[in-house]
C-alpha atoms as a PDB file:
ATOM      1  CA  UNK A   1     142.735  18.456 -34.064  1.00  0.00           C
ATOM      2  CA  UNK A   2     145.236  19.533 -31.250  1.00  0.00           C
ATOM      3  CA  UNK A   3     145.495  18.974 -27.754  1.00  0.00           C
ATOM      4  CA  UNK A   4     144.555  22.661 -27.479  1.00  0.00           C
ATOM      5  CA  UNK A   5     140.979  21.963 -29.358  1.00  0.00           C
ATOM      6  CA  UNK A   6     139.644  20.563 -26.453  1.00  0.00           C
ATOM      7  CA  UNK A   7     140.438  20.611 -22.504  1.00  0.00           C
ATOM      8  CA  UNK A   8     139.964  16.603 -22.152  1.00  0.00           C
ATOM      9  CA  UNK A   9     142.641  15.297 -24.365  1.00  0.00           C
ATOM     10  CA  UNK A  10     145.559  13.291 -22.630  1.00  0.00           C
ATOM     11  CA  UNK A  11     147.716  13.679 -24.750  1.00  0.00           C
ATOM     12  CA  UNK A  12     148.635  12.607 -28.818  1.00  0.00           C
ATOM     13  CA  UNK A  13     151.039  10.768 -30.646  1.00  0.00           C
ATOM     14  CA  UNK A  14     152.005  12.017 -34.481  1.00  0.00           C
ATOM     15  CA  UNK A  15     152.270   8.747 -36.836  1.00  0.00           C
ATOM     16  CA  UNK A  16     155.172   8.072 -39.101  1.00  0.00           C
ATOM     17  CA  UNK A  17     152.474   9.260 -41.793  1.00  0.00           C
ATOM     18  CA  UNK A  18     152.301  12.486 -40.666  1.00  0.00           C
ATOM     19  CA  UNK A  19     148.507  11.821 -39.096  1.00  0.00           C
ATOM     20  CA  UNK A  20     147.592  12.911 -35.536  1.00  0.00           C
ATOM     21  CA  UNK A  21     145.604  10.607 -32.818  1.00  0.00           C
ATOM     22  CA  UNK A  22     144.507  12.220 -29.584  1.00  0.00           C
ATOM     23  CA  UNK A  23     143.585  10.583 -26.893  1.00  0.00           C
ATOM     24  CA  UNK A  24     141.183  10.962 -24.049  1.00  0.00           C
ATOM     25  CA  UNK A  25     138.649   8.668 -21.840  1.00  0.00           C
ATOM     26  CA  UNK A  26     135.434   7.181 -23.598  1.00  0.00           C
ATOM     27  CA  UNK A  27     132.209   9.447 -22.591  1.00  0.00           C
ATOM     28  CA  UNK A  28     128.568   8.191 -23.339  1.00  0.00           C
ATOM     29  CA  UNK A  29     128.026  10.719 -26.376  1.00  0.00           C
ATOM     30  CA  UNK A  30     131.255   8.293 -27.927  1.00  0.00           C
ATOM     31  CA  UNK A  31     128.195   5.724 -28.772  1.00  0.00           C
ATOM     32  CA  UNK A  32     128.386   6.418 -32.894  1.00  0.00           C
ATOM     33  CA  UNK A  33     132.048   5.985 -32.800  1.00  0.00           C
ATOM     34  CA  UNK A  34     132.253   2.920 -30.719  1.00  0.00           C
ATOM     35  CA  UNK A  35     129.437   1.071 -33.057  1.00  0.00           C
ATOM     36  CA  UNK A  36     131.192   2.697 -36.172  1.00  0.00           C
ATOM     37  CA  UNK A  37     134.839   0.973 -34.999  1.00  0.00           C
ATOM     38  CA  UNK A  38     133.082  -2.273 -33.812  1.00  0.00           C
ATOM     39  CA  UNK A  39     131.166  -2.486 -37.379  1.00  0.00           C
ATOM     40  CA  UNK A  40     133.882  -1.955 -39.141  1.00  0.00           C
ATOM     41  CA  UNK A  41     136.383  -4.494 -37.144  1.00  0.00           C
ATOM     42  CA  UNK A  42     137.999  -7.569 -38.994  1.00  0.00           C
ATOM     43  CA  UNK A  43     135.993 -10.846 -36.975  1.00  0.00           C
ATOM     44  CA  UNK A  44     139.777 -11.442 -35.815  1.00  0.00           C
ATOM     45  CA  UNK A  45     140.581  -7.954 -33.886  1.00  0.00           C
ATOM     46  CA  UNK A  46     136.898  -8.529 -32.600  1.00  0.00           C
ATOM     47  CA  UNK A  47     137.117 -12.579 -31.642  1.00  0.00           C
ATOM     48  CA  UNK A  48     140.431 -11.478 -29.951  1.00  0.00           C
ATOM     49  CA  UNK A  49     138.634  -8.117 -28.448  1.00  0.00           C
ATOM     50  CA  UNK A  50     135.607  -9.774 -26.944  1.00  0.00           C
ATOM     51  CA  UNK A  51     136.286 -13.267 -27.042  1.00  0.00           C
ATOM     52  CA  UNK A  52     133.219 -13.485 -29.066  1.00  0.00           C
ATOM     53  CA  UNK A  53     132.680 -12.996 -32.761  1.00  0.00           C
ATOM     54  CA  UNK A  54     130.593 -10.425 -32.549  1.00  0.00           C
ATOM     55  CA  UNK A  55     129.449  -7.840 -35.514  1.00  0.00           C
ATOM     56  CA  UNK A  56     127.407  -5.669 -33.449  1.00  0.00           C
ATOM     57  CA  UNK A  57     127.273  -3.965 -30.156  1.00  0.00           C
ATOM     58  CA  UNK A  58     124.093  -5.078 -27.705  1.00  0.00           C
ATOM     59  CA  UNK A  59     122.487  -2.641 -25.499  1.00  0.00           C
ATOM     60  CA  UNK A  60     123.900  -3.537 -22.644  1.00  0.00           C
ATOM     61  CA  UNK A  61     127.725  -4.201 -23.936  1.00  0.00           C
ATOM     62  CA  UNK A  62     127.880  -1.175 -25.411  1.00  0.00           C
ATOM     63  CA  UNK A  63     126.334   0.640 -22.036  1.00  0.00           C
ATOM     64  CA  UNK A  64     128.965  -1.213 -20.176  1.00  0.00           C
ATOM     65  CA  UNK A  65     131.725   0.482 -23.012  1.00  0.00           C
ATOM     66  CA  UNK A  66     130.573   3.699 -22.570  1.00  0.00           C
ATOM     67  CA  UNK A  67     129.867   4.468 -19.086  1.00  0.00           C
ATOM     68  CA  UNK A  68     132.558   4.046 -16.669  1.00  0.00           C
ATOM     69  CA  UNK A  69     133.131   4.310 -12.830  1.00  0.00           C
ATOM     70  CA  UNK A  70     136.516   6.147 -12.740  1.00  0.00           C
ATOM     71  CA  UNK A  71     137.417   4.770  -9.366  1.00  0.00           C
ATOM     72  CA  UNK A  72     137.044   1.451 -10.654  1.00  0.00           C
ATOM     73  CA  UNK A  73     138.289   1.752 -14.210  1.00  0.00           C
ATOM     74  CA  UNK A  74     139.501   3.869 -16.760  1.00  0.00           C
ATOM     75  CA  UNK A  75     139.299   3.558 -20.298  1.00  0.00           C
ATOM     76  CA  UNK A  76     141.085   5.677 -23.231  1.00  0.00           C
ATOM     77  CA  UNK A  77     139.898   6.002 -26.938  1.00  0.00           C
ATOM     78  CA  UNK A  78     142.412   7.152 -29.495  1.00  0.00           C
ATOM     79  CA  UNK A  79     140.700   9.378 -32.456  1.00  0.00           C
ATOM     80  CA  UNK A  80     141.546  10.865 -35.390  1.00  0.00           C
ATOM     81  CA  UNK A  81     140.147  13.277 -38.192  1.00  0.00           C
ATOM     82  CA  UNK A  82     138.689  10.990 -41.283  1.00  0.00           C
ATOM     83  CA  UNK A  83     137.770  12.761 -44.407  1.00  0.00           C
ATOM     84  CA  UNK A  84     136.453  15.646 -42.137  1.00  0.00           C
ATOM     85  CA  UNK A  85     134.566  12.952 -39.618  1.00  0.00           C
ATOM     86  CA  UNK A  86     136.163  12.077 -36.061  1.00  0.00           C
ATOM     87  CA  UNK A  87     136.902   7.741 -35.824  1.00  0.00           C
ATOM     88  CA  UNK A  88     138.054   6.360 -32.965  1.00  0.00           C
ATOM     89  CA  UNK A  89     140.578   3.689 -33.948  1.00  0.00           C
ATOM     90  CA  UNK A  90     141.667   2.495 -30.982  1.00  0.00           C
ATOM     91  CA  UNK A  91     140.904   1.936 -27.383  1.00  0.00           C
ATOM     92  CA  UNK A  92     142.510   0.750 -23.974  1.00  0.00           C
ATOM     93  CA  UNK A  93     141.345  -0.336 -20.591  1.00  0.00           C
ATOM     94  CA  UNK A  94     141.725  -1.295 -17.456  1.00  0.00           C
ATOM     95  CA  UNK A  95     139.332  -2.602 -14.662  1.00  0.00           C
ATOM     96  CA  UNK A  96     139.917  -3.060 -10.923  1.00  0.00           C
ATOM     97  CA  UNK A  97     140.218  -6.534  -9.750  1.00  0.00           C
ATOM     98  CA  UNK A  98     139.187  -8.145  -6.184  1.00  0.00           C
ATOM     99  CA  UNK A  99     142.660  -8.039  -5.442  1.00  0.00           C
ATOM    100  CA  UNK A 100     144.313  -5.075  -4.310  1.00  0.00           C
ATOM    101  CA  UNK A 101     145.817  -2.979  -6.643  1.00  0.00           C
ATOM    102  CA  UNK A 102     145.020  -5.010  -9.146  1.00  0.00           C
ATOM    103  CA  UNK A 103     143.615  -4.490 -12.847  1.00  0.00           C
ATOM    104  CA  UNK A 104     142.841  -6.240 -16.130  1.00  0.00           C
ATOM    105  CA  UNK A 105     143.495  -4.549 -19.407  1.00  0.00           C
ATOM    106  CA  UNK A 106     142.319  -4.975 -22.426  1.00  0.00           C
ATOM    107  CA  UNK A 107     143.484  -3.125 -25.971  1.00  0.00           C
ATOM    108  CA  UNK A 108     141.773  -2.729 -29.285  1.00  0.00           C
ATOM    109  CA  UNK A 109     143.790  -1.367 -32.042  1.00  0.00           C
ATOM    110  CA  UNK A 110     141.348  -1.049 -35.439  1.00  0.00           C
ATOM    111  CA  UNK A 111     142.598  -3.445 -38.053  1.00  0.00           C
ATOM    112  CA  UNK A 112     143.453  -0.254 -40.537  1.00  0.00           C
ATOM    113  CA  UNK A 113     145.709   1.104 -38.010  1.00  0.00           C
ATOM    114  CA  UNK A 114     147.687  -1.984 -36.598  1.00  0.00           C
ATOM    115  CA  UNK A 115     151.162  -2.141 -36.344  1.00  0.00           C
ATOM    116  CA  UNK A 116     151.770   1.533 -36.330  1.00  0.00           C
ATOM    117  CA  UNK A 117     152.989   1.654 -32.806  1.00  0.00           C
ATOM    118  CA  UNK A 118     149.383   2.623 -31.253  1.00  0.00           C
ATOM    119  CA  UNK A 119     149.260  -0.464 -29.209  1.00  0.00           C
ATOM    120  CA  UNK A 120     152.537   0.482 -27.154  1.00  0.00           C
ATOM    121  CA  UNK A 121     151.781   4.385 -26.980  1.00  0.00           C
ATOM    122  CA  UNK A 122     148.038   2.878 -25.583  1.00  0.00           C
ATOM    123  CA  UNK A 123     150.023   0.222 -22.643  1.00  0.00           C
ATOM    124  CA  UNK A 124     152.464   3.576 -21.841  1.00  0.00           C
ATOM    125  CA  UNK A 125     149.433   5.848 -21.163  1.00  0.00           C
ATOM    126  CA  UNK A 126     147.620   3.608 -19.611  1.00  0.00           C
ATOM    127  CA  UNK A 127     150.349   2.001 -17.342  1.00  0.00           C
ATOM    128  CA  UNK A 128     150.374   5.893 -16.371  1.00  0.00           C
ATOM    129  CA  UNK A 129     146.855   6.336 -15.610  1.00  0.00           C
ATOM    130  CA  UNK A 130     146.841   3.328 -13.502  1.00  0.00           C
ATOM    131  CA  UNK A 131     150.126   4.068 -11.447  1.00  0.00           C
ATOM    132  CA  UNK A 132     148.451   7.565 -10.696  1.00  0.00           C
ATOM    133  CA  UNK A 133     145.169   5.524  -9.855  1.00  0.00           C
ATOM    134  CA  UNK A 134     147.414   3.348  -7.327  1.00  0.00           C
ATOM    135  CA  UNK A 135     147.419  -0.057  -9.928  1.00  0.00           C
ATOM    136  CA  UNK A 136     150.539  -2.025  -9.355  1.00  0.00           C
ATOM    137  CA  UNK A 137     149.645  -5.244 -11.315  1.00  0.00           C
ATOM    138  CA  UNK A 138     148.370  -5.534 -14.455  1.00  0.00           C
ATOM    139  CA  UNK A 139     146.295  -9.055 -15.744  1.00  0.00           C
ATOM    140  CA  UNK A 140     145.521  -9.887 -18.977  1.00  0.00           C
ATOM    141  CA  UNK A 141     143.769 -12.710 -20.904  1.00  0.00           C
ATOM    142  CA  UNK A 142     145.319 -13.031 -24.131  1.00  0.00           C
ATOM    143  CA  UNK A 143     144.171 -15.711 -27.093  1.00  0.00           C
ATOM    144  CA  UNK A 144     146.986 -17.892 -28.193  1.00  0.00           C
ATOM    145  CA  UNK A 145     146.046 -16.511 -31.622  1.00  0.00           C
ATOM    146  CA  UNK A 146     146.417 -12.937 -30.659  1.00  0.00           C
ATOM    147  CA  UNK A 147     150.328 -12.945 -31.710  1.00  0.00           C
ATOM    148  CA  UNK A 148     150.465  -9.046 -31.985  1.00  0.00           C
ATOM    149  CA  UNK A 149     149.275  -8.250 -28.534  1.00  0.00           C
ATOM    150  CA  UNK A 150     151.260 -11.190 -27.371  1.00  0.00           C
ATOM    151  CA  UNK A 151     154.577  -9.375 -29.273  1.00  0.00           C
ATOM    152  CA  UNK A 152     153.485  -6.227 -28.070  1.00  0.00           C
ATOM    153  CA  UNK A 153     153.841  -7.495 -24.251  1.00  0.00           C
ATOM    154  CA  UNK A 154     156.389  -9.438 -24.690  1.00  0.00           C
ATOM    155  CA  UNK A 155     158.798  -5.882 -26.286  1.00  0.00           C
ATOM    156  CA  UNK A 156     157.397  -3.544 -24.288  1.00  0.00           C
ATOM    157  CA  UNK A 157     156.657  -5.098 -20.682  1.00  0.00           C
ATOM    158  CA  UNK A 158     158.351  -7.023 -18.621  1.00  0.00           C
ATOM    159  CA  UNK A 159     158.536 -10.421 -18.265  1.00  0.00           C
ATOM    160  CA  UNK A 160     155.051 -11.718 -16.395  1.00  0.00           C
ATOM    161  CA  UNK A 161     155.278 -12.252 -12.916  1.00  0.00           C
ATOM    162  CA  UNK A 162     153.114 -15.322 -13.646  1.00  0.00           C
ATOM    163  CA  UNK A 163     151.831 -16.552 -16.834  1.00  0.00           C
ATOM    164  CA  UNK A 164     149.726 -19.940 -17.522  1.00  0.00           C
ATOM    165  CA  UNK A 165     147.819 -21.324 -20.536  1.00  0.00           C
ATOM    166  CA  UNK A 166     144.569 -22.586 -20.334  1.00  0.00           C
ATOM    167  CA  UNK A 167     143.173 -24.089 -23.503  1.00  0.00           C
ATOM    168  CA  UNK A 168     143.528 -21.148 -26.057  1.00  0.00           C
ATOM    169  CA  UNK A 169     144.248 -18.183 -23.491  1.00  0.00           C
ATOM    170  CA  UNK A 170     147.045 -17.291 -21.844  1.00  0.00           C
ATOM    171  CA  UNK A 171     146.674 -15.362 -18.476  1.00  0.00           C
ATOM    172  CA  UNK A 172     149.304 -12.850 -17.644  1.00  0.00           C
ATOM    173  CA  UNK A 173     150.236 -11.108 -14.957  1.00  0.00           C
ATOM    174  CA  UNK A 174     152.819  -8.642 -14.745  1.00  0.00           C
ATOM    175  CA  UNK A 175     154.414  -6.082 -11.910  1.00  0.00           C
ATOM    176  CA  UNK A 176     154.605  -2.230 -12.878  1.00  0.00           C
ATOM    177  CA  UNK A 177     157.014  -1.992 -10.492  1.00  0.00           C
ATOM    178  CA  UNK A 178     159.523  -3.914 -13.061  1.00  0.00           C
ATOM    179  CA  UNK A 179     158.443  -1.137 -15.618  1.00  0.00           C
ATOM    180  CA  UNK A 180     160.284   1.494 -14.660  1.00  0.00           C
ATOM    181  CA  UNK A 181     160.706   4.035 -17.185  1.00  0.00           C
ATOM    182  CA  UNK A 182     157.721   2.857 -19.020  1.00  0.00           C
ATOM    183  CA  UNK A 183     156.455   5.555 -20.709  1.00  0.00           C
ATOM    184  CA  UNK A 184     158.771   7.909 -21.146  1.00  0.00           C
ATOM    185  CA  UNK A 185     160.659   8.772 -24.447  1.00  0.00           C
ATOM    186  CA  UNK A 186     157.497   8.489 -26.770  1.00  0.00           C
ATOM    187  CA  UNK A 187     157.186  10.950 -29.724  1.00  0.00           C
ATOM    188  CA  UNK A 188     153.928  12.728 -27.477  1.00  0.00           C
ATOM    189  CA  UNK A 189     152.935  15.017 -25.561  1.00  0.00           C
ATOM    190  CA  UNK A 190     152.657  13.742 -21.672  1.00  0.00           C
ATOM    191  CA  UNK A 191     149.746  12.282 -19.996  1.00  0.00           C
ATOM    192  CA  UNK A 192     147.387  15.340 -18.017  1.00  0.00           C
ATOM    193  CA  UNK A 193     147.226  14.941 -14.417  1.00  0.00           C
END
């Protein structure tokens, strides 16, 4: 699997292990995949996913994963070849907000695959998608619990611009103006205009 294969892959980043994930926005046809990642989830990566403990994927929440209104959001899966099957093992998002130039994020990294540097490659392409899209602030809801994604913000973003806790969730919200350089320097190939 190479960017080559097919016309719609943004790019790919090469693991220490040698493996390849490519990466490209979710389509509607990604249903299997989705349900197969979401199955297969620890409860935690889900609880701190969807806020929910959730084991399977409604209708409607998994209509709401798959199709997606590029001028209000964009949303990238990472796969990779499994014993001759595609997986997706990760995913990253980001939806508009009220406020201008304004969007939430939210990242998934599959349990098997955490802490192998996909969550930073996933904030770097999509803090490119969204700059190109006109985004210049970034929120996020993050459980108190969720101490990777909190370490992954925390090393590879800026401070937030504002950050409170309420309860169990903290709510960032951080400039990409103060992220300059973001991106660049990653063992991939660049993001397709």
């Amino acid at each position: 699997m190479k960017l080559s294969d097919q016309e719609d892959w943004l790019a790919e980043l090469r693991l220490a292990d040698g493996q390849t994930v490519c990466f490209r926005h979710v389509r509607p046809d990604d249903e299997t995949l989705i349900s197969a990642a979401i199955r297969t989830a620890s409860r935690e990566t889900l609880l701190h996913r969807f806020f929910s403990p959730i084991r399977t994927v409604s209708p409607d929440l998994l209509r709401r994963l798959l199709v997606i209104d590029r001028v209000k959001e964009a949303c990238i899966v990472g796969l990779m070849a499994d014993n001759g099957n595609m997986r997706i093992i990760c995913g990253a998002r980001y939806v508009r907000l009220p406020k201008p130039a304004a969007a939430e994020i939210a990242f998934t990294v599959h349990d098997d695959f955490q802490r192998r540097g996909l969550g930073t490659f996933l904030l770097k392409l999509l803090l490119q998608l969204a700059r190109q899209d006109g985004i210049r602030w970034f929120e996020a809801d993050v459980m108190v619990s969720n101490v990777g994604m909190l370490r992954l913000l925390r090393r590879s973003a800026p401070p937030p611009a504002r950050k409170h806790c309420d309860g169990d969730v903290y709510h960032l919200e951080m400039d990409l103006d103060s992220w300059r350089g973001a991106g660049q320097g990653t063992n991939s190939r660049p993001v397709v205009a």
